[in-house]
C-alpha atoms as a PDB file:
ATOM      1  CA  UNK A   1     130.901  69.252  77.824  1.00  0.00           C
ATOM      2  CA  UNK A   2     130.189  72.713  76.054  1.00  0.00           C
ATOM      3  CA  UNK A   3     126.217  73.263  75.295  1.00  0.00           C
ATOM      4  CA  UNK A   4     125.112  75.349  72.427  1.00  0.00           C
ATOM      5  CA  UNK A   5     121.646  77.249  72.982  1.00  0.00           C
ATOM      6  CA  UNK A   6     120.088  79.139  69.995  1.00  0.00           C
ATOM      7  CA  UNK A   7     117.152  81.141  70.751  1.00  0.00           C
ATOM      8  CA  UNK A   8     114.852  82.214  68.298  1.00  0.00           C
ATOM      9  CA  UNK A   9     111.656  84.106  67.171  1.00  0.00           C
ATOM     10  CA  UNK A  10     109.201  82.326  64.854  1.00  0.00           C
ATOM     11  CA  UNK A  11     108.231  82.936  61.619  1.00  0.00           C
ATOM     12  CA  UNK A  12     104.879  80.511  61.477  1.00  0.00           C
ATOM     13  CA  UNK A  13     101.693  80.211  62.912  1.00  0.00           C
ATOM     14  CA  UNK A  14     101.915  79.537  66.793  1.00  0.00           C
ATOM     15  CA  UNK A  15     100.316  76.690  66.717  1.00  0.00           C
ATOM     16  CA  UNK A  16     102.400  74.766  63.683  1.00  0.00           C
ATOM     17  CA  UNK A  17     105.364  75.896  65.775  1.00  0.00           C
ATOM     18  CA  UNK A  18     105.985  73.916  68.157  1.00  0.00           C
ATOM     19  CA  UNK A  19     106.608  70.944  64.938  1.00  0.00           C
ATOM     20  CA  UNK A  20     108.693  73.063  63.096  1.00  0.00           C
ATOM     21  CA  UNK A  21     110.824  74.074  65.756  1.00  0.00           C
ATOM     22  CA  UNK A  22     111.156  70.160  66.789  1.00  0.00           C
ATOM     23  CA  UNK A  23     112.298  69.803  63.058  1.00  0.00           C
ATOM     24  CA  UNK A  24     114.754  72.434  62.803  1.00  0.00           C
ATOM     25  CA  UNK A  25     116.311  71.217  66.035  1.00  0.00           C
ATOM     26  CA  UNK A  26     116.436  67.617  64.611  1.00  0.00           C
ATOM     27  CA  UNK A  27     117.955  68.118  61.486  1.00  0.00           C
ATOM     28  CA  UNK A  28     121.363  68.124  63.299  1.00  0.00           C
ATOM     29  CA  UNK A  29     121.253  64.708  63.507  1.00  0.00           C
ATOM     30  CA  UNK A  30     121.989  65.067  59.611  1.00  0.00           C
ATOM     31  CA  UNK A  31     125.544  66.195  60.676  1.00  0.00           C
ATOM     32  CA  UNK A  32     128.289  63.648  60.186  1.00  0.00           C
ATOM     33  CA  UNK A  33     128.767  61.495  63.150  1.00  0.00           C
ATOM     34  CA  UNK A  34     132.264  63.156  63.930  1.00  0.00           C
ATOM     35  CA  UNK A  35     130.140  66.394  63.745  1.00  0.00           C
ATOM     36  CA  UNK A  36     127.252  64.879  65.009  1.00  0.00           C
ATOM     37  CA  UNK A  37     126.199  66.535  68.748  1.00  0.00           C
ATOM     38  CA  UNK A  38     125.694  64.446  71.612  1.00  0.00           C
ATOM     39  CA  UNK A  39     122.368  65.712  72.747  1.00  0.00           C
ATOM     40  CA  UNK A  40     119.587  67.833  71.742  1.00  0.00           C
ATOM     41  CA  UNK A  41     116.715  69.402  73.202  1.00  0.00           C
ATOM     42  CA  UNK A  42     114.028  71.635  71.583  1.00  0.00           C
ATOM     43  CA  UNK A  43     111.713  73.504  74.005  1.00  0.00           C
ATOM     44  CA  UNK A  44     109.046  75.549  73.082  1.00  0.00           C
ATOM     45  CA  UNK A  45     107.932  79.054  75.051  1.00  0.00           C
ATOM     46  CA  UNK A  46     105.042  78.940  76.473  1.00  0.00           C
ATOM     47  CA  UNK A  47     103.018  81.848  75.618  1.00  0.00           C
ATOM     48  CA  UNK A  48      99.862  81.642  78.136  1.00  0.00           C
ATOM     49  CA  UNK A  49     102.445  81.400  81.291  1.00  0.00           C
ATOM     50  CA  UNK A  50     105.257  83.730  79.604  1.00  0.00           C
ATOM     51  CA  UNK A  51     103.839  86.982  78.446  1.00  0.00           C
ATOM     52  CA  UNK A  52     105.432  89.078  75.934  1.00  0.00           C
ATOM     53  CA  UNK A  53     108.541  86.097  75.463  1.00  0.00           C
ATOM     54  CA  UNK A  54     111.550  87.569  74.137  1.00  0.00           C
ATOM     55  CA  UNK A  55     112.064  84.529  72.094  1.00  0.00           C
ATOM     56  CA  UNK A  56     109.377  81.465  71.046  1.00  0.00           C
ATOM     57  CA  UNK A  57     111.703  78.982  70.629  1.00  0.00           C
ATOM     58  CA  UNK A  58     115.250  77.725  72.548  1.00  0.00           C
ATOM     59  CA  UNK A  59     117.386  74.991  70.977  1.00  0.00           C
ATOM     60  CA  UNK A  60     119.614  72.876  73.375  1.00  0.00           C
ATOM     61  CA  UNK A  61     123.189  71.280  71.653  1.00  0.00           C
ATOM     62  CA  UNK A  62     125.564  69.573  73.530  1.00  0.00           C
ATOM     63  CA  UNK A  63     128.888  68.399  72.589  1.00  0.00           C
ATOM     64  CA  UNK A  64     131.980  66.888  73.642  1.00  0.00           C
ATOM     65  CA  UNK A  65     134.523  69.750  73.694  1.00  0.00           C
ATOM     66  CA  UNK A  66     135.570  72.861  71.373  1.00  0.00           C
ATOM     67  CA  UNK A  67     136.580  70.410  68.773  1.00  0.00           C
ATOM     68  CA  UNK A  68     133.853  68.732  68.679  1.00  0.00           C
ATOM     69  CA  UNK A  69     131.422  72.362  68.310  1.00  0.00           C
ATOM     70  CA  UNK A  70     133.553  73.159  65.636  1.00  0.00           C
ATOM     71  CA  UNK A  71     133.354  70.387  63.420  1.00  0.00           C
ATOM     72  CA  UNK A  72     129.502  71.262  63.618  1.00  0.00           C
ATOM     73  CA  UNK A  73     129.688  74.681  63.167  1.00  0.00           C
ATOM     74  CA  UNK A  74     131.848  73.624  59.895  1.00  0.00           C
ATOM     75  CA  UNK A  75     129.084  71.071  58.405  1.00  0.00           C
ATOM     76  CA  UNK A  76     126.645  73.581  59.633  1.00  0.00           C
ATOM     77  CA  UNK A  77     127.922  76.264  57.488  1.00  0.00           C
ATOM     78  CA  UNK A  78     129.047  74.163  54.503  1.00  0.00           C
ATOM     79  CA  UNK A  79     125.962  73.095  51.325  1.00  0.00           C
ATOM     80  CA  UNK A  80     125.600  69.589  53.082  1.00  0.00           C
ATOM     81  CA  UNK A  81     124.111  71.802  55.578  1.00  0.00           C
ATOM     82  CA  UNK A  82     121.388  72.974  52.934  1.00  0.00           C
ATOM     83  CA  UNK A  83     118.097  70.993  53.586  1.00  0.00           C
ATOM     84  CA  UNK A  84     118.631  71.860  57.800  1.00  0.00           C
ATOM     85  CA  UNK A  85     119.290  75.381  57.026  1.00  0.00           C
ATOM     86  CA  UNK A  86     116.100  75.847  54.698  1.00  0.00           C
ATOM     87  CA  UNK A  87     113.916  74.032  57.582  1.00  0.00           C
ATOM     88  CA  UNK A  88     114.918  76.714  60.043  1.00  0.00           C
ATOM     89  CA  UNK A  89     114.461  79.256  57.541  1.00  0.00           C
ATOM     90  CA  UNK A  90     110.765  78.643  57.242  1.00  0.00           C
ATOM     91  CA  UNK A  91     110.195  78.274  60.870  1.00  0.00           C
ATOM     92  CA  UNK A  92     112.123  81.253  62.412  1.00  0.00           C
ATOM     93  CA  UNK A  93     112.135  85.065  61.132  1.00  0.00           C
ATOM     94  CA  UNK A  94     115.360  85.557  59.621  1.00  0.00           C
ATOM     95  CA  UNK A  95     118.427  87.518  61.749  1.00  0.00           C
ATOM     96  CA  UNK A  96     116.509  86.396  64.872  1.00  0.00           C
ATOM     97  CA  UNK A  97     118.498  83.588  66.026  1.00  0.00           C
ATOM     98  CA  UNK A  98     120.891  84.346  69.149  1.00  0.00           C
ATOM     99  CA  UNK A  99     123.524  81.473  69.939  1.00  0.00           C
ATOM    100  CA  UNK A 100     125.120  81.608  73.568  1.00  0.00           C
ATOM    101  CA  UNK A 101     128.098  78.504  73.868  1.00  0.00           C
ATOM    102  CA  UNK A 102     128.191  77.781  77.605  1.00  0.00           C
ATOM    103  CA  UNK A 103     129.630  75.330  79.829  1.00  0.00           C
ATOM    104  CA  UNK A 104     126.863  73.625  81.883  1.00  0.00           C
ATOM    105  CA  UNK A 105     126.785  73.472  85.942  1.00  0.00           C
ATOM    106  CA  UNK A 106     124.202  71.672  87.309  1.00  0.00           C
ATOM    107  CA  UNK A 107     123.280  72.929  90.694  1.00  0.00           C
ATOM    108  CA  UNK A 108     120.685  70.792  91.961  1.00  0.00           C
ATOM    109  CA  UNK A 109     119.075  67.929  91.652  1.00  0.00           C
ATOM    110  CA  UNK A 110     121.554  65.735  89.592  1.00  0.00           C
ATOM    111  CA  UNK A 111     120.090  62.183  90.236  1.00  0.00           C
ATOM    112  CA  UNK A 112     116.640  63.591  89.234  1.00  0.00           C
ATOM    113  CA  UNK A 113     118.464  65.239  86.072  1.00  0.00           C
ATOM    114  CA  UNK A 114     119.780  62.274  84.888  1.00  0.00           C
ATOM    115  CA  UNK A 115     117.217  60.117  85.138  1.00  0.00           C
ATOM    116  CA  UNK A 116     114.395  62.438  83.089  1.00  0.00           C
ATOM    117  CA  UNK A 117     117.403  62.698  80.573  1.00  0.00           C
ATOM    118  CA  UNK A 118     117.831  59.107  80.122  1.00  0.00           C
ATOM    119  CA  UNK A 119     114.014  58.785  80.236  1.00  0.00           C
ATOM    120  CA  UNK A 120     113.396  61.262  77.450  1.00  0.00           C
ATOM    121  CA  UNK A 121     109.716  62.697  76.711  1.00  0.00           C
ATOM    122  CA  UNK A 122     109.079  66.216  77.429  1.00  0.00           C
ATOM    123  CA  UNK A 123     109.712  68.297  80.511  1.00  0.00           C
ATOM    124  CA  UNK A 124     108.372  71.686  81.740  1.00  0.00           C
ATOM    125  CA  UNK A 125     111.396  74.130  82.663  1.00  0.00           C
ATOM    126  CA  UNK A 126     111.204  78.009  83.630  1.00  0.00           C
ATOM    127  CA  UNK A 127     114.333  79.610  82.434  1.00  0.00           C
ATOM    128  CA  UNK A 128     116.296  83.170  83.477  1.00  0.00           C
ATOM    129  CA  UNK A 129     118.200  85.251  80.995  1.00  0.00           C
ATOM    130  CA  UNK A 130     120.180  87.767  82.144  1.00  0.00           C
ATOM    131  CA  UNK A 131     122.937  90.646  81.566  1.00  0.00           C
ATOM    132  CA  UNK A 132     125.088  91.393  84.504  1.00  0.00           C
ATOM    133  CA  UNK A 133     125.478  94.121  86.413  1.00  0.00           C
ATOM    134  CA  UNK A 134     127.288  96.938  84.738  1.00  0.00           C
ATOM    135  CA  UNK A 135     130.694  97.103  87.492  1.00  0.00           C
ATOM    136  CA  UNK A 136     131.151  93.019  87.597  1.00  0.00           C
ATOM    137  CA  UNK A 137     133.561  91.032  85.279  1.00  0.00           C
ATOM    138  CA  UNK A 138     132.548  87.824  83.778  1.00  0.00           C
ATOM    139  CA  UNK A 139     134.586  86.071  86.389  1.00  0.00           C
ATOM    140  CA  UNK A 140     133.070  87.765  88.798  1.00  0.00           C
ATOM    141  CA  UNK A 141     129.765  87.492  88.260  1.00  0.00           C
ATOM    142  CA  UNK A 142     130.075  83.859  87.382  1.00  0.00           C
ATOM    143  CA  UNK A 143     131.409  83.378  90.941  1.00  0.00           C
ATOM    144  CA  UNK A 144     128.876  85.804  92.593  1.00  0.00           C
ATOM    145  CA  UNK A 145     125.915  83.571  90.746  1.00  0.00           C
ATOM    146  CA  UNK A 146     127.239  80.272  91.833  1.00  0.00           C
ATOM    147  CA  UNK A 147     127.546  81.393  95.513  1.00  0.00           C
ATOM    148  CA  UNK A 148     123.369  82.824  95.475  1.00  0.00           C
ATOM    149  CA  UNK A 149     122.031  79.507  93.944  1.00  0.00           C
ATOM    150  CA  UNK A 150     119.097  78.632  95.729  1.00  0.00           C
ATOM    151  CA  UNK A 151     118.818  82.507  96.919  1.00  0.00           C
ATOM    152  CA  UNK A 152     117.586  85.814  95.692  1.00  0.00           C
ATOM    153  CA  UNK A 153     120.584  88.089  96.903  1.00  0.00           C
ATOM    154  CA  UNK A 154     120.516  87.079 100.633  1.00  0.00           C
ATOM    155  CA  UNK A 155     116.719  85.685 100.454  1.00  0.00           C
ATOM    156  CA  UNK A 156     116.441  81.812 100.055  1.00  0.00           C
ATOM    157  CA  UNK A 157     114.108  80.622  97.552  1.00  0.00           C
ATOM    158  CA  UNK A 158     111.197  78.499  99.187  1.00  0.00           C
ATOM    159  CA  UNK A 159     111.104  74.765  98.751  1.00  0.00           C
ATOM    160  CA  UNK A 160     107.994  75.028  96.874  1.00  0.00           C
ATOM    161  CA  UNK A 161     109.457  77.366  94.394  1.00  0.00           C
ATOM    162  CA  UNK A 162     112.678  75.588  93.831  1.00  0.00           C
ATOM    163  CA  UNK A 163     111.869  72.975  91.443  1.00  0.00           C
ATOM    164  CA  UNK A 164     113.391  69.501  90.866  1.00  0.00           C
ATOM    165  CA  UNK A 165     117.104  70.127  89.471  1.00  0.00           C
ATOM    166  CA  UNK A 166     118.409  73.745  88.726  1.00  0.00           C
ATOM    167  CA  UNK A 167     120.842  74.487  86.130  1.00  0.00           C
ATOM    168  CA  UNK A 168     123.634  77.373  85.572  1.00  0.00           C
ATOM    169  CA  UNK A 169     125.098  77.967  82.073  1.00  0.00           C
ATOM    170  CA  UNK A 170     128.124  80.120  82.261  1.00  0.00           C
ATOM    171  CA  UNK A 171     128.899  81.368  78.394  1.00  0.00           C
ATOM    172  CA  UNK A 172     132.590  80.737  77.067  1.00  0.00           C
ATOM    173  CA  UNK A 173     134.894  83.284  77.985  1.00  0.00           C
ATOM    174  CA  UNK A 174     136.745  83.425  74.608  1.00  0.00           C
ATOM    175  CA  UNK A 175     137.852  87.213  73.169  1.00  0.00           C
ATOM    176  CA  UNK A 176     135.894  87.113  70.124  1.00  0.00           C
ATOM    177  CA  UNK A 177     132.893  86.609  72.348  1.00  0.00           C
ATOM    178  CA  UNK A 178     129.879  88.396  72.304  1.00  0.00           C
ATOM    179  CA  UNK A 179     127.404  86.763  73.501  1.00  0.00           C
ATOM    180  CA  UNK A 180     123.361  87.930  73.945  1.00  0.00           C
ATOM    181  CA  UNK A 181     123.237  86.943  77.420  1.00  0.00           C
ATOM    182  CA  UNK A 182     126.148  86.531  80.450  1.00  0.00           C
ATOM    183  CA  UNK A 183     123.658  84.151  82.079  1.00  0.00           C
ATOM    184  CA  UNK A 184     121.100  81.365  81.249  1.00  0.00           C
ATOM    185  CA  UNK A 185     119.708  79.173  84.129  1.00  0.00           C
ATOM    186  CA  UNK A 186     116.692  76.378  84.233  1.00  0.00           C
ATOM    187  CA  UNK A 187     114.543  75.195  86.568  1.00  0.00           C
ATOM    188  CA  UNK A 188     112.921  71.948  86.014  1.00  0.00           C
ATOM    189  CA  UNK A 189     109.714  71.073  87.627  1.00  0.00           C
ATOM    190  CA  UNK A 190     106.930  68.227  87.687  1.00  0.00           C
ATOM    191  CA  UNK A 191     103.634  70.476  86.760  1.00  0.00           C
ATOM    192  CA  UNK A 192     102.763  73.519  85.724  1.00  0.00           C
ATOM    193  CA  UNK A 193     101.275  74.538  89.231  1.00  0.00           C
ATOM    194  CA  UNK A 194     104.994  74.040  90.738  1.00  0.00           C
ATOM    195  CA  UNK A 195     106.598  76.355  88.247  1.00  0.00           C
ATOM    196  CA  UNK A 196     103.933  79.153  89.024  1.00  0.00           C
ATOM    197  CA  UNK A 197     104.350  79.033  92.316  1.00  0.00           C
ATOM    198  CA  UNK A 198     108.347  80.042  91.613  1.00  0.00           C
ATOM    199  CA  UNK A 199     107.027  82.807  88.815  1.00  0.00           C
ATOM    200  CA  UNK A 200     105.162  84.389  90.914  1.00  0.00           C
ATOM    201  CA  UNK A 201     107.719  84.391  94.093  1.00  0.00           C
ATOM    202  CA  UNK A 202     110.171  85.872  91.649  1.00  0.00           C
ATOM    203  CA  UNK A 203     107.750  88.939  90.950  1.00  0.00           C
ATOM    204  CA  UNK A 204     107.504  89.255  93.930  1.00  0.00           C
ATOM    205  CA  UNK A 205     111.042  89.143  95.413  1.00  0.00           C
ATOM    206  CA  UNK A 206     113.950  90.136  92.499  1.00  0.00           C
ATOM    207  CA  UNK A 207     113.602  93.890  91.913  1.00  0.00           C
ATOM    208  CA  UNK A 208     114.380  94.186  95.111  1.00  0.00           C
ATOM    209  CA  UNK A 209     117.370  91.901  95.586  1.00  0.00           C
ATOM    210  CA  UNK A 210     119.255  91.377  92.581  1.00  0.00           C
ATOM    211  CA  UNK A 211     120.401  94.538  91.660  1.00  0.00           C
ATOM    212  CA  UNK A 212     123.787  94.026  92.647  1.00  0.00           C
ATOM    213  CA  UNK A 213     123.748  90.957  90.366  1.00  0.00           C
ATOM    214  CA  UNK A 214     122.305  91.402  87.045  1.00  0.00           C
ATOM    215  CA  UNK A 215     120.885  94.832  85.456  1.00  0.00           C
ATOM    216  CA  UNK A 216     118.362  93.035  83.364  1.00  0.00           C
ATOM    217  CA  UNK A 217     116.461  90.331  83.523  1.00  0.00           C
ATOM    218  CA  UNK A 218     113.645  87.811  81.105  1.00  0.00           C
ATOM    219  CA  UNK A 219     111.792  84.432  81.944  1.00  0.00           C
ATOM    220  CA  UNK A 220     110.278  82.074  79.875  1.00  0.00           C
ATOM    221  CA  UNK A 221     108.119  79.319  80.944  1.00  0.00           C
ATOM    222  CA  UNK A 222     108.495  76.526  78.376  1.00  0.00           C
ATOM    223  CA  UNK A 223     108.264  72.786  76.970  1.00  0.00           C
ATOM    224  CA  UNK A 224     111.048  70.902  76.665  1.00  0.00           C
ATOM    225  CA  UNK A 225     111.043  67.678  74.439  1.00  0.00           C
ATOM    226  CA  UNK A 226     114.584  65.451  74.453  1.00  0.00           C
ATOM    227  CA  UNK A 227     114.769  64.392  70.769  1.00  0.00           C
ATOM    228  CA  UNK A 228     118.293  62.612  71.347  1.00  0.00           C
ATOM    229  CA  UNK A 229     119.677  61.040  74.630  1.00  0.00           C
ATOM    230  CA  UNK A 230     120.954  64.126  76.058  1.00  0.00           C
ATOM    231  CA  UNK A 231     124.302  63.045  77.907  1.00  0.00           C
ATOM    232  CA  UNK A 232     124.814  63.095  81.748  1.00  0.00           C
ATOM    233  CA  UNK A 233     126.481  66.114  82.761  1.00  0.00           C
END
């Protein structure tokens, strides 16, 4: 599967946003059911745990293949897309939205994944975005990453800070891509206590040990609400 995430800065009143964001994400169930995606997933940033946020909102998309993406991207773009486009044009400040396409490896936790995704409801997740380091290729950063999960360069990352199922999202390699970010991961947990015990381990143990890695670096604590049966990965 290939999973779209848009990531976005609002243009409303914090607290209406959270609703408006759920909208915009929804309206691409509007899309033709050949266009239609397979899942979706709106979560909201959670501004007393993430300071600062470089985005308030992240939309999750997934499809079937390239095909599939495209046949969105073409309703999306086309007047039938009108009434969706005009939702997220009142919600989120305009030129803000960043798309990354990735393909989706899930880490950890897999049984536990599947089952809150065929559950539904909302879900708190604390999520990395990254840029790589400046002398590593795609490739190999995508292969250094998958090698350190469940470490911070050769420190492992304590049970209690490791959540319930970890995610890696490697973005396309395609050569008109340009993506915002060369990473995206997420870390689901049961309560917000669980997820600051991992925010606060990471301030405490990145700078240090990642340099070789990535060259910069955001979290975001946020809400995640499944608004259509997200497929198993």
């Amino acid at each position: 599967m290939i999973k779209r995430i848009l990531l976005v800065t609002r243009a409303c009143a914090r607290d209406g946003f959270a609703a408006e964001w759920r909208a915009c994400v929804g309206a691409a169930l509007t899309a033709p059911p050949d266009a239609r995606p397979l899942g979706l997933a709106a979560c909201t940033v959670l501004d007393a745990v993430t300071p600062d946020p470089p985005h308030d909102g992240i939309g999750l998309e997934w499809f079937a293949d390239d095909t599939h993406l495209k046949r969105f991207e073409a309703w999306w773009a086309s007047s039938d897309a009108k009434a969706a486009n005009d939702l997220l044009g009142r919600a989120v400040e305009p030129g803000s939205v960043s798309i990354v396409v990735a393909h989706e490896h899930v880490m950890r936790g897999e049984e536990w994944l599947r089952h809150r995704r065929r559950e539904g409801g909302t879900s708190l997740k604390h999520m990395a975005l990254a840029r790589r380091a400046a002398d590593l290729t795609p490739a190999e950063f995508f292969d250094r990453w998958k090698n350190r999960a469940g470490k911070v360069g050769t420190v492992p990352i304590p049970a209690d800070a490791r959540g319930q199922a970890y995610i890696q999202n490697h973005p396309l390699l395609t050569a008109d891509a340009d993506w915002p970010y060369d990473a995206v991961n997420e870390v689901y947990f049961d309560d917000l206590d669980d997820m600051r015990k991992r925010i606060s381990w990471f301030a405490e143990n990145l700078d240090q040990n990642e340099d070789d890695l990535v060259r910069k670096s955001w979290f975001v604590a946020v809400r995640e609400e499944t608004l259509w049966p997200v497929p198993p990965s």
